[in-house]
C-alpha atoms as a PDB file:
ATOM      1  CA  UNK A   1       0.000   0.000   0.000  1.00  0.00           C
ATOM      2  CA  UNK A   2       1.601   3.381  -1.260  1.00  0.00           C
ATOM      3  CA  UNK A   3       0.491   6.868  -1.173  1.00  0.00           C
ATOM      4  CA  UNK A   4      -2.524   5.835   1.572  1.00  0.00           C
ATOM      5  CA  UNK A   5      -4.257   3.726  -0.655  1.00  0.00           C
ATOM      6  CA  UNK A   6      -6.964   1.625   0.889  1.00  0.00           C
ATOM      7  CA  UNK A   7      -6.247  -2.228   1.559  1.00  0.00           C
ATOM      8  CA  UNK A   8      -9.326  -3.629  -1.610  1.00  0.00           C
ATOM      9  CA  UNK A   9      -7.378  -1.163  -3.748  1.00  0.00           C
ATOM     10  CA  UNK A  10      -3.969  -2.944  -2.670  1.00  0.00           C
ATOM     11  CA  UNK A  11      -5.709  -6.388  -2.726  1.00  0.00           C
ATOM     12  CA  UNK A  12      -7.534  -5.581  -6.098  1.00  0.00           C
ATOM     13  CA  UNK A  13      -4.099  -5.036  -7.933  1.00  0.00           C
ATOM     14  CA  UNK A  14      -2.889  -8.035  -7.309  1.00  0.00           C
ATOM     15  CA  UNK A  15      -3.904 -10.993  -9.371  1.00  0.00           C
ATOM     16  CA  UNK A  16      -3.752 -13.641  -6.944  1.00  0.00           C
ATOM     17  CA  UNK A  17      -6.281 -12.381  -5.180  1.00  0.00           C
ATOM     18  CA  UNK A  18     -10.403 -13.643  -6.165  1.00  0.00           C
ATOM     19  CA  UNK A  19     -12.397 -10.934  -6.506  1.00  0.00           C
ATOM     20  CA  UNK A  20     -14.968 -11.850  -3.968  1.00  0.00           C
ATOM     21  CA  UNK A  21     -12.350 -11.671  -1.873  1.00  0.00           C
ATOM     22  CA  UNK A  22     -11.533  -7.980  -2.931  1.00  0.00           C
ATOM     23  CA  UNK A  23     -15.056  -6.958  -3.104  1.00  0.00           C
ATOM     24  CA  UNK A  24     -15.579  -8.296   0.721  1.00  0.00           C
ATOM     25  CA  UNK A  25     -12.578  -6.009   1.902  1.00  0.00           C
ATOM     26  CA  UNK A  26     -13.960  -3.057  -0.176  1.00  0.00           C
ATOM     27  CA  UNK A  27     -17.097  -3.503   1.866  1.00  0.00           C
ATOM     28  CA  UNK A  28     -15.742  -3.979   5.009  1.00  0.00           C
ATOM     29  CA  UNK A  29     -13.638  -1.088   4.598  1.00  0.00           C
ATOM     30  CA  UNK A  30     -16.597   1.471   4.033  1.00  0.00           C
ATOM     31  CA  UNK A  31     -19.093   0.009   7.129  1.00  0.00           C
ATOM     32  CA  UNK A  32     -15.348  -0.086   9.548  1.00  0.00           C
ATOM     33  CA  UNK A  33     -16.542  -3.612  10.275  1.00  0.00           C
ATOM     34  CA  UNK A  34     -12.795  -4.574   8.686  1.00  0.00           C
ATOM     35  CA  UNK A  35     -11.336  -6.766  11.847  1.00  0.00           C
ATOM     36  CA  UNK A  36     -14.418  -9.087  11.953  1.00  0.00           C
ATOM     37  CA  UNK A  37     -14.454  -9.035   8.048  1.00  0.00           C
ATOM     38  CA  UNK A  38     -10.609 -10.293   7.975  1.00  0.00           C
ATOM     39  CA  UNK A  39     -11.649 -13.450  10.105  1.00  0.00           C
ATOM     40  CA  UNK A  40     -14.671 -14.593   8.408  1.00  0.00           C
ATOM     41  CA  UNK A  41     -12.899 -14.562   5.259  1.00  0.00           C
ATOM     42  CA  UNK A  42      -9.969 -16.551   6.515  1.00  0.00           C
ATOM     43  CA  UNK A  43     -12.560 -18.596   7.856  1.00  0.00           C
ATOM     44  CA  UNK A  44     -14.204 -18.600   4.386  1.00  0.00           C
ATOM     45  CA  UNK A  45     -11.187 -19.110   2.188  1.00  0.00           C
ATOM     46  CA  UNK A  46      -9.648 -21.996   4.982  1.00  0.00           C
ATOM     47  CA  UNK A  47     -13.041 -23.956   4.486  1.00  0.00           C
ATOM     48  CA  UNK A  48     -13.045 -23.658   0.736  1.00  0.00           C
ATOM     49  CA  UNK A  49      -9.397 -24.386   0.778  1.00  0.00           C
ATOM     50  CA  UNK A  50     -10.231 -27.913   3.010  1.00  0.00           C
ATOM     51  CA  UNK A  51     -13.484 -28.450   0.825  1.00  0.00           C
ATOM     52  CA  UNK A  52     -10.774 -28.221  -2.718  1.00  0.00           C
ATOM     53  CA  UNK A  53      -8.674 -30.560  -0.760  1.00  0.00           C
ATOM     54  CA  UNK A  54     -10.864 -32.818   0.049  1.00  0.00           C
ATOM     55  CA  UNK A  55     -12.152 -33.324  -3.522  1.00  0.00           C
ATOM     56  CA  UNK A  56      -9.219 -33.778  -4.719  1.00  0.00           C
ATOM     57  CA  UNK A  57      -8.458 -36.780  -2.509  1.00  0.00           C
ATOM     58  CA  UNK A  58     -11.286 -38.470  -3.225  1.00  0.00           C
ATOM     59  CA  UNK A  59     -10.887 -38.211  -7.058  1.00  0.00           C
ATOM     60  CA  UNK A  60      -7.295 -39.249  -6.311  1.00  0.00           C
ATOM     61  CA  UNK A  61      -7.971 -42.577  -4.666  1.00  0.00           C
ATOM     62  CA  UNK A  62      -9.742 -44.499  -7.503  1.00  0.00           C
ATOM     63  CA  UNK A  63      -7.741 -43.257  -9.820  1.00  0.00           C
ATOM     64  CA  UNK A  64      -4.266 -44.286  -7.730  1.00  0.00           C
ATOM     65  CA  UNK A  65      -6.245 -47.749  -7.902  1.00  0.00           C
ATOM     66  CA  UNK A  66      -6.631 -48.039 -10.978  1.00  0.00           C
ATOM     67  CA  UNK A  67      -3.151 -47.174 -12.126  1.00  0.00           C
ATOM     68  CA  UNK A  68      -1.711 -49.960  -9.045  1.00  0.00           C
ATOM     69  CA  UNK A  69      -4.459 -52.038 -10.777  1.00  0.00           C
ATOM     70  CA  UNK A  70      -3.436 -52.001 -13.909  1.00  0.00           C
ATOM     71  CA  UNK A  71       0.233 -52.343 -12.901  1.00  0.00           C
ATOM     72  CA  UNK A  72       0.034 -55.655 -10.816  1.00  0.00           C
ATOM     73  CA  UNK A  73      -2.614 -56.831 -13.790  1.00  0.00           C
ATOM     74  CA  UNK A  74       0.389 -56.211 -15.914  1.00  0.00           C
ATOM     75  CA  UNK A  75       2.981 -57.938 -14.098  1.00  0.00           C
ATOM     76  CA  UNK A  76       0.548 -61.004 -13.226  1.00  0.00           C
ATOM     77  CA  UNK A  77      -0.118 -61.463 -17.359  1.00  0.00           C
ATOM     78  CA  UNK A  78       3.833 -60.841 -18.029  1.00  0.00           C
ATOM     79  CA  UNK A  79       4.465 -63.810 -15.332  1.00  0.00           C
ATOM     80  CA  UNK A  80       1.680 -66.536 -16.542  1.00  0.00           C
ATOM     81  CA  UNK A  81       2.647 -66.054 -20.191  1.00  0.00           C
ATOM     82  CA  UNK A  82       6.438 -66.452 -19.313  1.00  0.00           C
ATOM     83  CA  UNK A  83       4.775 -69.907 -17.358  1.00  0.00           C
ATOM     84  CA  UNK A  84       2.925 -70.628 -20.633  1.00  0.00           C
ATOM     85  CA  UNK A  85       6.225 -70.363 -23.012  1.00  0.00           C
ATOM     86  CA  UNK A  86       8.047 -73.013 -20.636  1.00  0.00           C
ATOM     87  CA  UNK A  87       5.312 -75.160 -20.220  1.00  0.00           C
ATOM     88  CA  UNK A  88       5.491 -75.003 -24.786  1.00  0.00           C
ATOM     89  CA  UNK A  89      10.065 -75.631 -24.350  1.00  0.00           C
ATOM     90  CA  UNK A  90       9.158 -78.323 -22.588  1.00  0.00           C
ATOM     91  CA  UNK A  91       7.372 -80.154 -24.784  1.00  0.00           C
END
Protein backbone atom coordinates (compact mmCIF):
# COMPACT_ATOMS: atom_id res chain seq x y z
CA UNK A 1 0.00 0.00 0.00
CA UNK A 2 1.60 3.38 -1.26
CA UNK A 3 0.49 6.87 -1.17
CA UNK A 4 -2.52 5.84 1.57
CA UNK A 5 -4.26 3.73 -0.65
CA UNK A 6 -6.96 1.62 0.89
CA UNK A 7 -6.25 -2.23 1.56
CA UNK A 8 -9.33 -3.63 -1.61
CA UNK A 9 -7.38 -1.16 -3.75
CA UNK A 10 -3.97 -2.94 -2.67
CA UNK A 11 -5.71 -6.39 -2.73
CA UNK A 12 -7.53 -5.58 -6.10
CA UNK A 13 -4.10 -5.04 -7.93
CA UNK A 14 -2.89 -8.04 -7.31
CA UNK A 15 -3.90 -10.99 -9.37
CA UNK A 16 -3.75 -13.64 -6.94
CA UNK A 17 -6.28 -12.38 -5.18
CA UNK A 18 -10.40 -13.64 -6.17
CA UNK A 19 -12.40 -10.93 -6.51
CA UNK A 20 -14.97 -11.85 -3.97
CA UNK A 21 -12.35 -11.67 -1.87
CA UNK A 22 -11.53 -7.98 -2.93
CA UNK A 23 -15.06 -6.96 -3.10
CA UNK A 24 -15.58 -8.30 0.72
CA UNK A 25 -12.58 -6.01 1.90
CA UNK A 26 -13.96 -3.06 -0.18
CA UNK A 27 -17.10 -3.50 1.87
CA UNK A 28 -15.74 -3.98 5.01
CA UNK A 29 -13.64 -1.09 4.60
CA UNK A 30 -16.60 1.47 4.03
CA UNK A 31 -19.09 0.01 7.13
CA UNK A 32 -15.35 -0.09 9.55
CA UNK A 33 -16.54 -3.61 10.27
CA UNK A 34 -12.79 -4.57 8.69
CA UNK A 35 -11.34 -6.77 11.85
CA UNK A 36 -14.42 -9.09 11.95
CA UNK A 37 -14.45 -9.03 8.05
CA UNK A 38 -10.61 -10.29 7.97
CA UNK A 39 -11.65 -13.45 10.10
CA UNK A 40 -14.67 -14.59 8.41
CA UNK A 41 -12.90 -14.56 5.26
CA UNK A 42 -9.97 -16.55 6.51
CA UNK A 43 -12.56 -18.60 7.86
CA UNK A 44 -14.20 -18.60 4.39
CA UNK A 45 -11.19 -19.11 2.19
CA UNK A 46 -9.65 -22.00 4.98
CA UNK A 47 -13.04 -23.96 4.49
CA UNK A 48 -13.05 -23.66 0.74
CA UNK A 49 -9.40 -24.39 0.78
CA UNK A 50 -10.23 -27.91 3.01
CA UNK A 51 -13.48 -28.45 0.82
CA UNK A 52 -10.77 -28.22 -2.72
CA UNK A 53 -8.67 -30.56 -0.76
CA UNK A 54 -10.86 -32.82 0.05
CA UNK A 55 -12.15 -33.32 -3.52
CA UNK A 56 -9.22 -33.78 -4.72
CA UNK A 57 -8.46 -36.78 -2.51
CA UNK A 58 -11.29 -38.47 -3.23
CA UNK A 59 -10.89 -38.21 -7.06
CA UNK A 60 -7.30 -39.25 -6.31
CA UNK A 61 -7.97 -42.58 -4.67
CA UNK A 62 -9.74 -44.50 -7.50
CA UNK A 63 -7.74 -43.26 -9.82
CA UNK A 64 -4.27 -44.29 -7.73
CA UNK A 65 -6.25 -47.75 -7.90
CA UNK A 66 -6.63 -48.04 -10.98
CA UNK A 67 -3.15 -47.17 -12.13
CA UNK A 68 -1.71 -49.96 -9.05
CA UNK A 69 -4.46 -52.04 -10.78
CA UNK A 70 -3.44 -52.00 -13.91
CA UNK A 71 0.23 -52.34 -12.90
CA UNK A 72 0.03 -55.66 -10.82
CA UNK A 73 -2.61 -56.83 -13.79
CA UNK A 74 0.39 -56.21 -15.91
CA UNK A 75 2.98 -57.94 -14.10
CA UNK A 76 0.55 -61.00 -13.23
CA UNK A 77 -0.12 -61.46 -17.36
CA UNK A 78 3.83 -60.84 -18.03
CA UNK A 79 4.46 -63.81 -15.33
CA UNK A 80 1.68 -66.54 -16.54
CA UNK A 81 2.65 -66.05 -20.19
CA UNK A 82 6.44 -66.45 -19.31
CA UNK A 83 4.78 -69.91 -17.36
CA UNK A 84 2.92 -70.63 -20.63
CA UNK A 85 6.23 -70.36 -23.01
CA UNK A 86 8.05 -73.01 -20.64
CA UNK A 87 5.31 -75.16 -20.22
CA UNK A 88 5.49 -75.00 -24.79
CA UNK A 89 10.06 -75.63 -24.35
CA UNK A 90 9.16 -78.32 -22.59
CA UNK A 91 7.37 -80.15 -24.78
Amino acid sequence: MQGGSSLSAAAGASPLLPRRLVRLLALAEQTASLPQALLDLAALMERERGQTLDRALSLLTPMLTLFLGTIIGTIFASLISGLMSLNDVAM
